[in-house]
C-alpha atoms as a PDB file:
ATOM      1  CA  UNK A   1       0.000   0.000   0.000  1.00  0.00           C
ATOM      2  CA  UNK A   2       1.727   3.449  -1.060  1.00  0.00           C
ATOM      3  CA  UNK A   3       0.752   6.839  -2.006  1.00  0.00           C
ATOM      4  CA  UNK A   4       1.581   7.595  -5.692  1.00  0.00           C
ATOM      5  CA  UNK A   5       1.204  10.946  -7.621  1.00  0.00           C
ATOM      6  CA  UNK A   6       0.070  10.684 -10.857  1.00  0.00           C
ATOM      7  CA  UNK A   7      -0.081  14.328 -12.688  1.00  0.00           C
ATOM      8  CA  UNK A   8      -1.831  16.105  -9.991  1.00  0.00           C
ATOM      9  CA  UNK A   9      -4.261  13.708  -8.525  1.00  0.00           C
ATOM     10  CA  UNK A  10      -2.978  11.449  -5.566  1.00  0.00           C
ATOM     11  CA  UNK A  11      -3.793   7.485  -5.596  1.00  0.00           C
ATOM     12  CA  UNK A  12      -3.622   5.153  -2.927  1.00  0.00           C
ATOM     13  CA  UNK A  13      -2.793   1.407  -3.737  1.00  0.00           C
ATOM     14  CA  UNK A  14      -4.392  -1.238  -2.116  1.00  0.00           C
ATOM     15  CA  UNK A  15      -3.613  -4.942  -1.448  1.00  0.00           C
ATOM     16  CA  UNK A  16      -4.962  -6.480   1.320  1.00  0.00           C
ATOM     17  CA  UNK A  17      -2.752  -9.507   2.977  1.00  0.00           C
ATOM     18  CA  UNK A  18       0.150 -10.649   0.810  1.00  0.00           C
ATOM     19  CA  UNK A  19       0.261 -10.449  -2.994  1.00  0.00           C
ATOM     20  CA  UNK A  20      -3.655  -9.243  -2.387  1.00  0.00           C
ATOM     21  CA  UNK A  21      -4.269 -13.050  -0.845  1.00  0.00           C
ATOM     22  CA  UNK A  22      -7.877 -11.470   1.045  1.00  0.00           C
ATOM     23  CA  UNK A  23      -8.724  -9.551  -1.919  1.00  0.00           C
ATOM     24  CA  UNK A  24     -11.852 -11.506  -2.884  1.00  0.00           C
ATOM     25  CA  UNK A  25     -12.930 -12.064   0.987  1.00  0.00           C
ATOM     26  CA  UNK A  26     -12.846  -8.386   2.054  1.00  0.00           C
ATOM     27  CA  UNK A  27     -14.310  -7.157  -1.226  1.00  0.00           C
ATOM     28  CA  UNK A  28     -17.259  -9.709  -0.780  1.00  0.00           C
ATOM     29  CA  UNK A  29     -17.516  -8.576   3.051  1.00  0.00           C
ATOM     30  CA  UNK A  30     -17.234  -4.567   2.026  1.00  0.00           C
ATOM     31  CA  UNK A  31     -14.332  -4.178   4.474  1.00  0.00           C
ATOM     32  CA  UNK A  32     -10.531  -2.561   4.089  1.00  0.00           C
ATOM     33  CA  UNK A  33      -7.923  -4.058   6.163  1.00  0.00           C
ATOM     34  CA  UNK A  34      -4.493  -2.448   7.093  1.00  0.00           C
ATOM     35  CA  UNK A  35      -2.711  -4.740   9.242  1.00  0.00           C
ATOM     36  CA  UNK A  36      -3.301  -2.651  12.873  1.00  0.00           C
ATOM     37  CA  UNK A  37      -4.275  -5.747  14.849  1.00  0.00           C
ATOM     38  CA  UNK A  38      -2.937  -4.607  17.714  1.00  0.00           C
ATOM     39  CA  UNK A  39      -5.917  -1.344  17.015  1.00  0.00           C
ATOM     40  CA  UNK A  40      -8.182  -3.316  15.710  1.00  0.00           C
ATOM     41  CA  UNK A  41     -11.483  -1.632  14.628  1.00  0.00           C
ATOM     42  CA  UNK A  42     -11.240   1.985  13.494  1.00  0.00           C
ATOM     43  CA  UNK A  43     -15.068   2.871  14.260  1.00  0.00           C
ATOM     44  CA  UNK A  44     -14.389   2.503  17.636  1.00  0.00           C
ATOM     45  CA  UNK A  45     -12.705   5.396  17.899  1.00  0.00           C
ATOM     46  CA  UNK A  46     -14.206   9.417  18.041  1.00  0.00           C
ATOM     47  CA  UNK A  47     -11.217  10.782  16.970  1.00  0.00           C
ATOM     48  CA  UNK A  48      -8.014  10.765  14.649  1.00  0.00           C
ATOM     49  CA  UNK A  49      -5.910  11.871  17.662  1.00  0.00           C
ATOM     50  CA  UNK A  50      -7.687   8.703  19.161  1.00  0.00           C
ATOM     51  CA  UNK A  51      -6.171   6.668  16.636  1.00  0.00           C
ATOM     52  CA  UNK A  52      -2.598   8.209  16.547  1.00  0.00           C
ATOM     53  CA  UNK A  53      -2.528   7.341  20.740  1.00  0.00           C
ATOM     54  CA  UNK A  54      -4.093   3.958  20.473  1.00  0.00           C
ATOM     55  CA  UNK A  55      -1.346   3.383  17.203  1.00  0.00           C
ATOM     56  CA  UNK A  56       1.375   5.061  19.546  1.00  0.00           C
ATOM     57  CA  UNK A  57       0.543   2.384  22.758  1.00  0.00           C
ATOM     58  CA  UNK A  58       0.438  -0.657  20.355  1.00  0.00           C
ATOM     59  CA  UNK A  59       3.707  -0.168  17.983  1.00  0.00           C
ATOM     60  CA  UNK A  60       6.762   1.310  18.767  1.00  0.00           C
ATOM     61  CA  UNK A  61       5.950   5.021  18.318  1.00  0.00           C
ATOM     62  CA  UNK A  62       9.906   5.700  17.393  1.00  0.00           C
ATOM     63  CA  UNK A  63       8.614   4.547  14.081  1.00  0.00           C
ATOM     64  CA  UNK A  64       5.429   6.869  13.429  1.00  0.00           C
END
């Protein structure tokens, strides 16, 4: 998964699991996955800062 700039719109690629192994379950379920299982579900959370701490407790935040 990586930003690219094409021109002077943005895309994101997207490949969920290894060489886009999930790809056909997470379409069928209408889900995105990103490999934060130590988050875990996004909507649980009422803010972006919420995120960043919950990211920041559950990976080394040296790396963020």
């Amino acid at each position: 998964m990586g930003l690219k700039t094409i021109g002077k719109r943005r895309y994101w690629l997207y490949a969920p699991g290894r060489q886009a192994g999930f790809w056909d379950e997470f379409f069928a379920a209408g889900i995105m996955g990103i490999g934060w299982d130590e988050v875990s579900d996004l909507s649980r959370f009422n803010s972006k800062e919420d995120i960043k701490n919950a990211l920041r407790q559950g990976y080394d935040a040296g790396r963020m």
